[in-house]
Protein backbone atom coordinates (compact mmCIF):
# COMPACT_ATOMS: atom_id res chain seq x y z
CA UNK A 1 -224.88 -31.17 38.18
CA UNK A 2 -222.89 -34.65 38.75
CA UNK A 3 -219.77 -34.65 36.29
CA UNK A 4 -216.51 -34.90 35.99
CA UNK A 5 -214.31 -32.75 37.59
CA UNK A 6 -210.57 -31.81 36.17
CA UNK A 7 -207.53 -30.86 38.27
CA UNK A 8 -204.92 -30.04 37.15
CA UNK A 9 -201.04 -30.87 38.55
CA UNK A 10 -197.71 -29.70 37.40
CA UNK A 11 -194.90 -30.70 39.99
CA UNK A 12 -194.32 -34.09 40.44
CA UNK A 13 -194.13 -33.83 44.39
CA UNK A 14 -197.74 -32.74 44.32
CA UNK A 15 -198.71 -35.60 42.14
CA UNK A 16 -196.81 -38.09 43.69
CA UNK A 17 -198.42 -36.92 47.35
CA UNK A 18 -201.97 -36.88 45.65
CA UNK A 19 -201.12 -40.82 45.03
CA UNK A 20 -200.00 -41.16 47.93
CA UNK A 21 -203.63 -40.06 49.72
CA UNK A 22 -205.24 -42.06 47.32
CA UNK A 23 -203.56 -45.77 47.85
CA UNK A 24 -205.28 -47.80 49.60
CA UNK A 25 -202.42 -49.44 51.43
CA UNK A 26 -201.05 -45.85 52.06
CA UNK A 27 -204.28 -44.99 53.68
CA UNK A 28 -204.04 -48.03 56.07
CA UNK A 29 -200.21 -47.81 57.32
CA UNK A 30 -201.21 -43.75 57.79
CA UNK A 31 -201.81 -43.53 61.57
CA UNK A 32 -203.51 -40.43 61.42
CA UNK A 33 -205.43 -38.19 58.95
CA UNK A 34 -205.97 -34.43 58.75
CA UNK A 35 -209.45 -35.82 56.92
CA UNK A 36 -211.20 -36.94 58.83
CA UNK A 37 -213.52 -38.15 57.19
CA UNK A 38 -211.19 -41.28 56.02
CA UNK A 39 -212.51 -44.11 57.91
CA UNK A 40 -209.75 -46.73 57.95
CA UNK A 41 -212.07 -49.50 58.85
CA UNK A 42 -213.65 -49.28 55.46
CA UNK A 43 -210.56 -48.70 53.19
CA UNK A 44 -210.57 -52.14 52.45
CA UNK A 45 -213.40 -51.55 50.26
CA UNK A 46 -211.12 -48.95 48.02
CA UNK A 47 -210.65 -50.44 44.08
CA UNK A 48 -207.85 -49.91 42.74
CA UNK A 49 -206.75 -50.11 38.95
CA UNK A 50 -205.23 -54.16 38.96
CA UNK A 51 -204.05 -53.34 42.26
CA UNK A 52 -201.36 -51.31 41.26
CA UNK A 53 -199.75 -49.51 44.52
CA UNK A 54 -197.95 -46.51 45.37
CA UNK A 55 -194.43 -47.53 43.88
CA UNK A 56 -196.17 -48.83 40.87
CA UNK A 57 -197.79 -45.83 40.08
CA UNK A 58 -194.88 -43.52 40.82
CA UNK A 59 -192.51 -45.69 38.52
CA UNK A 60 -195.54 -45.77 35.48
CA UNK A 61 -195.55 -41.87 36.08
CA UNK A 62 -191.56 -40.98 35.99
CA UNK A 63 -191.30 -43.80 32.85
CA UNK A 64 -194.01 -42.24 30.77
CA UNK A 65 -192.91 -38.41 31.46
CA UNK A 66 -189.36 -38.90 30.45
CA UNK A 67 -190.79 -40.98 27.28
CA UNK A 68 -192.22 -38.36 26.52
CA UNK A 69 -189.43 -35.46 27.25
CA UNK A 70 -187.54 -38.18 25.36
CA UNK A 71 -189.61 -37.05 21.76
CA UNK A 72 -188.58 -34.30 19.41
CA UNK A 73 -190.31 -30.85 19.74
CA UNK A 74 -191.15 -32.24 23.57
CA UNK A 75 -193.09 -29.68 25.95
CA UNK A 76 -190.44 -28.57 28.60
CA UNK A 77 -191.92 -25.34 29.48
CA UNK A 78 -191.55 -24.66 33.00
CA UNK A 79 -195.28 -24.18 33.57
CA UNK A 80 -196.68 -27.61 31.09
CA UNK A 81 -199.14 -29.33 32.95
CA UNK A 82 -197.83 -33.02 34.19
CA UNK A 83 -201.25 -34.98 35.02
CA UNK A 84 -205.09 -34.17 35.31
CA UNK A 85 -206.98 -35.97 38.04
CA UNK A 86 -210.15 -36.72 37.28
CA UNK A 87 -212.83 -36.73 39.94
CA UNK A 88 -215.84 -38.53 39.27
CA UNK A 89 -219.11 -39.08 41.60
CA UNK A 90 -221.29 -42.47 41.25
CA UNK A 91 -224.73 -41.94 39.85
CA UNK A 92 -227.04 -41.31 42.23
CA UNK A 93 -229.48 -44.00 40.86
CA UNK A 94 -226.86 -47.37 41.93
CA UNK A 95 -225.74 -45.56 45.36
CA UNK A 96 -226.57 -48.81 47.26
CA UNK A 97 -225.46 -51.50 44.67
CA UNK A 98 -221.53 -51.74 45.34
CA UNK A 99 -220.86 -54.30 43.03
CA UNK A 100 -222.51 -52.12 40.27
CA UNK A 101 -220.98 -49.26 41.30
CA UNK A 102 -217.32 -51.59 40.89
CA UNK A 103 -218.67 -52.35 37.36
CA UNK A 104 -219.77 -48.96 36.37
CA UNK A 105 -216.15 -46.88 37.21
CA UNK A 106 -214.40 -50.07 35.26
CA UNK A 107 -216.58 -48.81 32.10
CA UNK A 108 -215.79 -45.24 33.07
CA UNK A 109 -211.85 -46.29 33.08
CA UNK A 110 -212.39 -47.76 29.68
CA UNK A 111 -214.03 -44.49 28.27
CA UNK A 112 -211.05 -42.63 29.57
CA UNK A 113 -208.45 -44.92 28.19
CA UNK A 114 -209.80 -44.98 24.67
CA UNK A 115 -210.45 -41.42 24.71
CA UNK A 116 -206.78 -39.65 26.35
CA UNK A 117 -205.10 -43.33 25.37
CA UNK A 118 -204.20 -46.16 28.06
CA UNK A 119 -200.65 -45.60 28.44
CA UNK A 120 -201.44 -42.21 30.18
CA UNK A 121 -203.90 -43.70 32.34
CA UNK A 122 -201.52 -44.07 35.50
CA UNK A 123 -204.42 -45.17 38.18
CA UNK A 124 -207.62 -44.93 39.35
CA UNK A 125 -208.99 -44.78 42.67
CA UNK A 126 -212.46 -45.78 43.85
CA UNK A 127 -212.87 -44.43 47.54
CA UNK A 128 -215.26 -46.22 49.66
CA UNK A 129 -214.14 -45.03 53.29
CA UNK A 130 -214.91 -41.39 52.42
CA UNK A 131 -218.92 -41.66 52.91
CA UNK A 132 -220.09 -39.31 55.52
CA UNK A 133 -223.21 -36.84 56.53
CA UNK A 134 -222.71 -33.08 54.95
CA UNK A 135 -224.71 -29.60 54.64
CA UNK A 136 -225.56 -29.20 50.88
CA UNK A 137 -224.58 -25.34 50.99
CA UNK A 138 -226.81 -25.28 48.06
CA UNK A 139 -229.90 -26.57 49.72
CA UNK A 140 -229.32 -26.30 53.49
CA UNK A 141 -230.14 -30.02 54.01
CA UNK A 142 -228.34 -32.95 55.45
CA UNK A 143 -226.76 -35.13 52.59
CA UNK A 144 -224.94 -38.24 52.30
CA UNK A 145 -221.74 -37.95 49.97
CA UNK A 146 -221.19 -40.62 47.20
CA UNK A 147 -218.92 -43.45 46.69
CA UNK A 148 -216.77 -41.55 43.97
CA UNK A 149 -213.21 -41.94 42.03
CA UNK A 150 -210.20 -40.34 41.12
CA UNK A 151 -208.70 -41.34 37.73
CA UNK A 152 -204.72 -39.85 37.01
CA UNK A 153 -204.16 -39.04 33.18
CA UNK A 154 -201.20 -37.52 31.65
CA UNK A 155 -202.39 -35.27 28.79
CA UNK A 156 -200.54 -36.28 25.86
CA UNK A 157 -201.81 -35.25 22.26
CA UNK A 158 -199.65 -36.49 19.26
CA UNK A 159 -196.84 -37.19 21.13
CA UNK A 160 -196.61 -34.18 23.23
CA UNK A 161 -197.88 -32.74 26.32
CA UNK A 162 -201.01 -31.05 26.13
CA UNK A 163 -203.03 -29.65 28.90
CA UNK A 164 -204.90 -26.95 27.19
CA UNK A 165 -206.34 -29.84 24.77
CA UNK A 166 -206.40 -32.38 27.23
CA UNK A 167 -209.41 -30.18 29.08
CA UNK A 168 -210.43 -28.36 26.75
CA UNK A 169 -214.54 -27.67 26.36
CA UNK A 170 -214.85 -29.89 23.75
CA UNK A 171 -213.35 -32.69 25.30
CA UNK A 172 -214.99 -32.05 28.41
CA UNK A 173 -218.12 -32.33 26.99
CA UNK A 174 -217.49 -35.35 24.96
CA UNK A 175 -216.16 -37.37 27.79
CA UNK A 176 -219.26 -36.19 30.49
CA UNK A 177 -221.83 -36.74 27.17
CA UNK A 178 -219.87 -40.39 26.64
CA UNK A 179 -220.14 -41.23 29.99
CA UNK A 180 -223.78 -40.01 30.36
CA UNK A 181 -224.81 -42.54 27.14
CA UNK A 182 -223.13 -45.72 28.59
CA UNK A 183 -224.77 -45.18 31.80
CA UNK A 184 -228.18 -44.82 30.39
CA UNK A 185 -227.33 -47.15 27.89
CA UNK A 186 -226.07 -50.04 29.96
CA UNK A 187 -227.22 -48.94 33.45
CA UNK A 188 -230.56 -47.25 33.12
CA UNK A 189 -230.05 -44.76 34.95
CA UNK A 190 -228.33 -40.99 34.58
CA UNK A 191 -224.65 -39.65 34.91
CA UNK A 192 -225.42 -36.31 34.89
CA UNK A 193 -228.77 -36.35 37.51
CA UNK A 194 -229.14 -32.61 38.15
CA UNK A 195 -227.68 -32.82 41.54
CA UNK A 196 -224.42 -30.19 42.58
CA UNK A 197 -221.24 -31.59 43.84
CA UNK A 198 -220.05 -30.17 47.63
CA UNK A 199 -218.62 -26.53 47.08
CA UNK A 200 -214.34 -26.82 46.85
CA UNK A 201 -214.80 -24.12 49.89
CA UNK A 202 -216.09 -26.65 52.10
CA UNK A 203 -214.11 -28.14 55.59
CA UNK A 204 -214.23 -31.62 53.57
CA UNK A 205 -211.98 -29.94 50.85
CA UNK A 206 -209.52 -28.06 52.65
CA UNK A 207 -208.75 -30.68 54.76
CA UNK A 208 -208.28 -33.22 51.83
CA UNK A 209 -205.93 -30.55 50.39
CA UNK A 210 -204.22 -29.99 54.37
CA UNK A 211 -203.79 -33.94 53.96
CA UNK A 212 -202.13 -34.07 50.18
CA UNK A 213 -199.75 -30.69 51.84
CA UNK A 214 -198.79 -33.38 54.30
CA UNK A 215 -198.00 -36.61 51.90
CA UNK A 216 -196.24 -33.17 49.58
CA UNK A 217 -194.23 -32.82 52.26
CA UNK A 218 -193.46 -36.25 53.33
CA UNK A 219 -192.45 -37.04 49.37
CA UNK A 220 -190.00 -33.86 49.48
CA UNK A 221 -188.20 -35.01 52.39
CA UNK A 222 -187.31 -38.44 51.12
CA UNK A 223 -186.34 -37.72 47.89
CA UNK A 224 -183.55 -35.26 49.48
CA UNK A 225 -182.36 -38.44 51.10
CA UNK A 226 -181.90 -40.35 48.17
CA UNK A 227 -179.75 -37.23 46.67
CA UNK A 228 -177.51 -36.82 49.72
């Protein structure tokens, strides 16, 4: 069914490239896309947390990690989990109301912030220029994807990196249950509508993960220029 989906990252080139295919003003200087699904003329459509860009997010990202290496007892294991995107479909019921949809994913960013804590809410993403005709693998049939959003979260707990907490069942649950009861609540419709998500094996997903190998790549180059 429609919920939120948690990846997780733990090198800071990866994360840093998955902002980087997020941004909306990224996504317009980029000449060309491995996804091609992106459709440039619509990016201007994207939301983006007060507008905060690339650079802005990077900086928010480096600050709040070495706060946080900066603590006693800080989590420096070499395989700690830096940031969990969160991937979130709209509900199906407001598909054709954009300025609803703009309204809903601001509540959504709200739930998140109370719940993991706003200072480790680095960005979210709502991606308009990403609708486009699919096979449901499920169901065989021709489907329309959703508008949908990616919100970055460090997963701090007490002070401390946390990633085992941070998506752990219980807090899945609570945040797809809180998320379910505002939308019924103040939007009278459902969240969680009974329909599947595309497959991560599908041409739509490896391509968005060809793309992020690119922007990886890109981000790896340029900070061995600013070391030599």
């Amino acid at each position: 069914m429609a919920s939120v989906n948690y990846v997780k990252m733990k090198t800071k080139q990866k994360i840093k490239a998955y902002f980087a295919h997020c941004d909306k003003n990224v996504r317009v200087e980029t000449e060309y896309h491995k996804n091609e699904d992106i459709n440039r003329d619509l990016t201007y459509r994207n939301k983006q947390f007060k507008g905060r860009d690339y650079k802005t997010t990077c900086q928010l990202f480096d600050e709040r990690i070495a706060y946080l290496d900066s603590l006693p007892n800080a989590n420096k294991r070499s395989d700690r989990v830096l940031l969990f995107g969160l991937d979130i479909p709209c509900p199906g019921g407001m598909v054709d109301d954009e300025e609803t949809i703009d309204k809903w994913y601001f509540d959504v960013l709200n739930i998140v912030g109370n719940m993991y804590g706003k200072k480790n809410v680095m960005n979210m993403y709502v991606h308009k220029d990403e609708i486009h005709d699919y096979i449901n693998t499920r169901t065989g049939e021709e489907t329309t994807s959703r508008i949908h959003a990616h919100i970055y979260v460090v997963p701090e707990h007490e002070g401390k990196l946390n990633g085992k907490w941070f998506s752990s069942r219980g807090n899945m649950k609570k945040l797809n249950n809180a998320i379910q009861k505002m939308t019924e609540d103040k939007y009278h419709t459902k969240f969680m509508d009974g329909s599947q998500m595309k497959s991560k094996d599908t041409v739509e997903e490896l391509k968005r993960q060809s793309e992020i190998l690119k922007y990886e790549q890109n981000i790896k180059v340029l900070e061995q220029r600013k070391q030599e």
